[in-house]
Protein backbone atom coordinates (compact mmCIF):
# COMPACT_ATOMS: atom_id res chain seq x y z
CA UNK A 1 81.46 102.64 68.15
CA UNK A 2 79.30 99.66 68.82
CA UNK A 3 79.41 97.42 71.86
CA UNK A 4 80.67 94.07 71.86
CA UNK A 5 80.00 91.12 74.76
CA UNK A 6 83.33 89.62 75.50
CA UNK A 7 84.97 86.33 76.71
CA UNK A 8 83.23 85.29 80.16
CA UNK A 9 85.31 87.33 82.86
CA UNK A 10 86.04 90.45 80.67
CA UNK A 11 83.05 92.95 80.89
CA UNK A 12 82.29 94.63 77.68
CA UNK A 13 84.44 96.54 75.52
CA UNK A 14 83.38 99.09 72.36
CA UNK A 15 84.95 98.09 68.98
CA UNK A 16 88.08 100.56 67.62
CA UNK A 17 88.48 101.48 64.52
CA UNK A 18 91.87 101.04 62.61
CA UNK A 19 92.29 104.98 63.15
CA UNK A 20 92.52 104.53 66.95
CA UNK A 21 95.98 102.87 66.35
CA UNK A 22 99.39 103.70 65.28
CA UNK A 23 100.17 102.60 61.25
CA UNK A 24 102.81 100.65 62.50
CA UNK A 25 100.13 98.15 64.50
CA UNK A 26 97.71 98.38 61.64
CA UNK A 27 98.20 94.64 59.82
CA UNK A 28 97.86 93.02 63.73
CA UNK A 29 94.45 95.28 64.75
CA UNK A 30 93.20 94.41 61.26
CA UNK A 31 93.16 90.66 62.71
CA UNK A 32 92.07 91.04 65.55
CA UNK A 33 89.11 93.31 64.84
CA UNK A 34 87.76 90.86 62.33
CA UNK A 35 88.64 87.50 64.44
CA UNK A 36 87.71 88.86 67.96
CA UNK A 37 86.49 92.46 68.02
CA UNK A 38 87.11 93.26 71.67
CA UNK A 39 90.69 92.11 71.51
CA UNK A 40 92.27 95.51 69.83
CA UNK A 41 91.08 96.85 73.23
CA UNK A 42 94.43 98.49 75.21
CA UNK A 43 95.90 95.52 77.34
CA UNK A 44 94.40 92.51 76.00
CA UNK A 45 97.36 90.81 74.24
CA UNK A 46 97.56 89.29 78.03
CA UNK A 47 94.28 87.72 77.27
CA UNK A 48 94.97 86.54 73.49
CA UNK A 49 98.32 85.26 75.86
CA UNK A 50 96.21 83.48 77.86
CA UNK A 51 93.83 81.97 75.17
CA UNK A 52 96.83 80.35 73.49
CA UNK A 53 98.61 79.31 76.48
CA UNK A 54 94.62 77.14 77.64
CA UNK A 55 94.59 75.74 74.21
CA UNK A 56 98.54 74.48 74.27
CA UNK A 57 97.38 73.21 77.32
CA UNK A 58 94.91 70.88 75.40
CA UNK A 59 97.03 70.38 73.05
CA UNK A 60 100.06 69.02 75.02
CA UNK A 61 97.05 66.44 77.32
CA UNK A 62 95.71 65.08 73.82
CA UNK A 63 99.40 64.69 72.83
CA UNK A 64 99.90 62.88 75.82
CA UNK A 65 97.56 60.64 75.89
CA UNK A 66 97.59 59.83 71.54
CA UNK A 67 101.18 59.10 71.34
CA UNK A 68 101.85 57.00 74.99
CA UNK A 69 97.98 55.39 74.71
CA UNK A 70 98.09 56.49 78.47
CA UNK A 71 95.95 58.55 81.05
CA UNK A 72 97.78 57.75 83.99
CA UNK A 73 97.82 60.87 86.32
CA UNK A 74 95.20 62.66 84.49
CA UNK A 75 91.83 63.30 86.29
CA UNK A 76 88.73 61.87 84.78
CA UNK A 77 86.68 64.10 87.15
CA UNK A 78 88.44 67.47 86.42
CA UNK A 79 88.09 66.94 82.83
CA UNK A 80 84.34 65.74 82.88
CA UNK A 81 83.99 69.66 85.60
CA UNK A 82 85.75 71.28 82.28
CA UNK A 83 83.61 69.96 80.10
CA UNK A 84 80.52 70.57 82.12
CA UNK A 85 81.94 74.43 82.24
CA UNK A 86 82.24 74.80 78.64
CA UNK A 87 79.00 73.09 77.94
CA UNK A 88 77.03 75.45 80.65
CA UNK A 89 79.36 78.08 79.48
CA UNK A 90 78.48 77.90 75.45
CA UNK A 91 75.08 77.37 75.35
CA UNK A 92 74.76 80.40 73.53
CA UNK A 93 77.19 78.56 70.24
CA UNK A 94 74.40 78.88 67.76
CA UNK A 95 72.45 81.76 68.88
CA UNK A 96 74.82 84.53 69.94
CA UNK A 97 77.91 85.52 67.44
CA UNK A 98 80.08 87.28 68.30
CA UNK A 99 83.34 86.44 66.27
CA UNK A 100 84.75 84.17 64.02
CA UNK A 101 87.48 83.76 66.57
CA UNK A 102 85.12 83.45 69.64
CA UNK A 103 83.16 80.70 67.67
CA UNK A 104 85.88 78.22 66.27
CA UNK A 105 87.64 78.27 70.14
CA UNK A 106 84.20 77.66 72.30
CA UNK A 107 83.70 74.61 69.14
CA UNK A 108 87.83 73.55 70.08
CA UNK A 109 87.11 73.65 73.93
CA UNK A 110 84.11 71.46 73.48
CA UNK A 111 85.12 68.90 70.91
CA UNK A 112 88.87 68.62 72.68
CA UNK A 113 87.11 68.11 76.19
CA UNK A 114 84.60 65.45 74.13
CA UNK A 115 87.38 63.41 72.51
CA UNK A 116 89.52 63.50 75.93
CA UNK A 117 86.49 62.12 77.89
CA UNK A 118 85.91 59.66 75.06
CA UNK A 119 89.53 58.17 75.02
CA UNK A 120 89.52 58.05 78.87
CA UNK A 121 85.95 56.53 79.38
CA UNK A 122 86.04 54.41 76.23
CA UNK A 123 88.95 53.84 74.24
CA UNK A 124 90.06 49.80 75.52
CA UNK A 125 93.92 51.00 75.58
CA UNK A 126 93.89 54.14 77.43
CA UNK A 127 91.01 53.67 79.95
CA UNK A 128 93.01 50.80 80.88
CA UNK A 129 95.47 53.23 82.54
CA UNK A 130 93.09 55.38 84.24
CA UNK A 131 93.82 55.49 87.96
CA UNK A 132 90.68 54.75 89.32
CA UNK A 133 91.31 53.78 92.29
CA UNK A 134 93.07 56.98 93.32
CA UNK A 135 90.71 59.55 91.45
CA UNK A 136 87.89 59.66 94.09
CA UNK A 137 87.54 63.22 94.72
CA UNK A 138 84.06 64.29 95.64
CA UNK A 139 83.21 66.29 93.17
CA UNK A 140 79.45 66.30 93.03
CA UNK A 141 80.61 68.35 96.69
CA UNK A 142 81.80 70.96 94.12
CA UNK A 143 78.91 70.71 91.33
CA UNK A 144 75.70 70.89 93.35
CA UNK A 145 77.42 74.66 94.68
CA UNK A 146 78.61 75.71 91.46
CA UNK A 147 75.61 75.37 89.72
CA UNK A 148 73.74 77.18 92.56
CA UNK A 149 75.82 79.45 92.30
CA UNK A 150 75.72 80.40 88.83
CA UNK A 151 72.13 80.43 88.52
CA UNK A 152 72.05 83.19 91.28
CA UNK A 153 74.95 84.80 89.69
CA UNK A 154 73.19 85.25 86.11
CA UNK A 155 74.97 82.06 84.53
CA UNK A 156 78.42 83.19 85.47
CA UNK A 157 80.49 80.07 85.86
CA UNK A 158 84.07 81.83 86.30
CA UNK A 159 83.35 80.16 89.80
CA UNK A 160 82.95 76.63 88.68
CA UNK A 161 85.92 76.79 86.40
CA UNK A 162 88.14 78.00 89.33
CA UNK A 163 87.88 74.72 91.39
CA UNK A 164 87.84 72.49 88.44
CA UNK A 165 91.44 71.60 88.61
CA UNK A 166 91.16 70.21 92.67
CA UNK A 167 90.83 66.77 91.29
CA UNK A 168 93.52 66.52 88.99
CA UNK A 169 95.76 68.12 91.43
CA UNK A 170 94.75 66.00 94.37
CA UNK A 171 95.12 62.69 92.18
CA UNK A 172 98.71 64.25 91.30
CA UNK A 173 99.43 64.15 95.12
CA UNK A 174 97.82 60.57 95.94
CA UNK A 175 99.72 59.01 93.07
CA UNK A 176 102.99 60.96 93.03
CA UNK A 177 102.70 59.41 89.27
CA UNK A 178 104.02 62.88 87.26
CA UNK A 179 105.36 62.77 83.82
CA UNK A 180 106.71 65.92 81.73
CA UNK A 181 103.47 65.85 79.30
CA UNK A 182 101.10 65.51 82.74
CA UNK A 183 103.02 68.34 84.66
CA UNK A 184 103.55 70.84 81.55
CA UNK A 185 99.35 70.41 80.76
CA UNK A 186 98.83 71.24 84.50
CA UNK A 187 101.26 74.18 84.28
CA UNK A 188 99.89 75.46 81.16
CA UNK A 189 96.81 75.23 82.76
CA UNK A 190 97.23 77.66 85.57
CA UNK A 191 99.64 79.96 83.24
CA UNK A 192 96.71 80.83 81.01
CA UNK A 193 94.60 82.20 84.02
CA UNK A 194 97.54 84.14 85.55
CA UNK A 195 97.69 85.75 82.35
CA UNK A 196 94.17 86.82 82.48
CA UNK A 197 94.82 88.42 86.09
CA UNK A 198 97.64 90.32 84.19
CA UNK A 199 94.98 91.53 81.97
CA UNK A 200 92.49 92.40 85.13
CA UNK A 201 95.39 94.44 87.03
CA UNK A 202 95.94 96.64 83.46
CA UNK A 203 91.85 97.45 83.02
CA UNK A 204 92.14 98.27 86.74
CA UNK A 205 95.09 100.44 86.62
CA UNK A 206 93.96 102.28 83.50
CA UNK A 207 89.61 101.82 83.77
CA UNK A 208 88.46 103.66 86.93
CA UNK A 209 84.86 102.36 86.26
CA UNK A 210 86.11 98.74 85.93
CA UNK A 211 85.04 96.46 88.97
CA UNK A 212 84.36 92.99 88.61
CA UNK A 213 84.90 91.09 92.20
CA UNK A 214 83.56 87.82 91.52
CA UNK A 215 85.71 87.65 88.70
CA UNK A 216 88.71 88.34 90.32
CA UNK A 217 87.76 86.65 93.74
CA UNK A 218 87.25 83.62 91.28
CA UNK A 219 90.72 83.93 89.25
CA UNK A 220 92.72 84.86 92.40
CA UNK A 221 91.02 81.38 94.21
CA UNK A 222 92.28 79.68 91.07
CA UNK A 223 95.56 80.69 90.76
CA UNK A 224 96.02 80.15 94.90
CA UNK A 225 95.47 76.64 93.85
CA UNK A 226 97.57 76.44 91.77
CA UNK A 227 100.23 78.17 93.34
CA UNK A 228 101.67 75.18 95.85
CA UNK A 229 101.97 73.40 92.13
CA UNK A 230 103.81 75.88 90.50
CA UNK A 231 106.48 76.31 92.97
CA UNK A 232 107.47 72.31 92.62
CA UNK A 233 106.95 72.34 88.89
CA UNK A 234 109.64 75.22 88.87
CA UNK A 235 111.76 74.31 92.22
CA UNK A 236 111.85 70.57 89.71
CA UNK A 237 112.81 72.31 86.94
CA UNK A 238 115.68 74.55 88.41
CA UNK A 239 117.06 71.34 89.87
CA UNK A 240 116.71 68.90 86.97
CA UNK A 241 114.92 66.52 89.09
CA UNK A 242 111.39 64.56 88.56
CA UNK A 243 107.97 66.54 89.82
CA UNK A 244 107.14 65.46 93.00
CA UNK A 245 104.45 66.88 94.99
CA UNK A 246 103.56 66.28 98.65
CA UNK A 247 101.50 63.98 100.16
């Protein structure tokens, strides 16, 4: 079996062949071993999971802000930290394949975070929305240690991407200004890495040589975050009411 580098986060994992798996599975692990090798490995559907859930997430902000030519209550500064992540993160786009797969959703990440920044910064109608004046978080506060950090840490920037979201979420809270499209991207958001936890806990539970701490110090910090969020996003939902969060 040969070894394969993974998605940032996942260690390495050594490529199966169709014989490894029951008949039954054989049309899905066909896919996956040609789009992204490492993802017939046991347990990660709950990253594929989370994959799809982060680009819905995209998906829904884009649709957002195309069909209401609005940004209102979406974070300049968390999307321009995104976009900083995949750009650090990707550097390696034209020098290091690893799947078909792996290549066409670091190219999605970076031209959907592009395009968003672009309508928000530039676009006459929908910059014209942008809450300015409430999106002041700090965030060089968060870059200059990120970057620090992942130059100690070997270019790891699981780190950076954890705090990314404070912005948007803090903007949420100043503005109280939270439509379905706005709270659904932000929920999608912190689905996808909850899903990758899911993932962590099953390579844990069946890998005894599997340790990865800053990883899951990282996605644990991230999903703590997130977590004050999710209850009113639900709590909102149960009750039929608007998403409100606290000042």
């Amino acid at each position: 079996m040969q070894i394969y580098p993974t998605w940032p986060g996942l260690g390495k994992y050594e490529r199966p062949s169709i014989a490894d798996y029951p008949l039954g599975n054989t049309q899905y692990r066909v896919f996956v071993i040609i789009f992204r090798p490492e993802m017939a490995a046991p347990g990660m559907d709950f990253v594929l999971a989370g994959d799809m859930t982060h680009l819905l997430s995209i998906i829904v902000l884009l649709l957002k802000i195309r069909a209401t030519k609005s940004c209102r209550g979406i974070s300049l500064k968390t999307q321009e930290l995104y976009a900083l992540v995949f750009v650090c993160r990707y550097l390696d786009l034209f020098t290091n394949f690893i799947s078909m797969y792996n290549t066409v959703m670091k190219v999605v990440f970076l031209a959907s975070s592009g395009m968003i920044i672009y309508l928000m910064r530039y676009n006459k109608v929908v910059k014209a929305t942008y809450d300015r004046e409430q999106d002041t978080f700090r965030y060089l506060f968060i870059i200059v240690p990120c970057l620090a950090l992942a130059v100690i840490l070997h270019n790891d920037w699981t780190p950076f991407e954890a705090v990314a979201i404070l912005p948007q979420l803090v903007l949420l809270q100043r503005t109280q200004n939270i439509d379905n499209l706005t709270g659904n991207y932000v929920f999608l958001l912190g689905t996808y890495r909850s899903l990758y936890i899911l993932n962590w806990i099953y390579r844990y539970m069946t890998e005894p040589s599997y340790r990865q701490w800053l990883v899951w110090i990282s996605g644990i910090v991230q999903t703590i975050i997130y977590m004050d969020f999710f209850y009113y996003y639900i709590t909102s939902w149960k009750n039929n009411k608007k998403l409100a969060l606290p000042a």
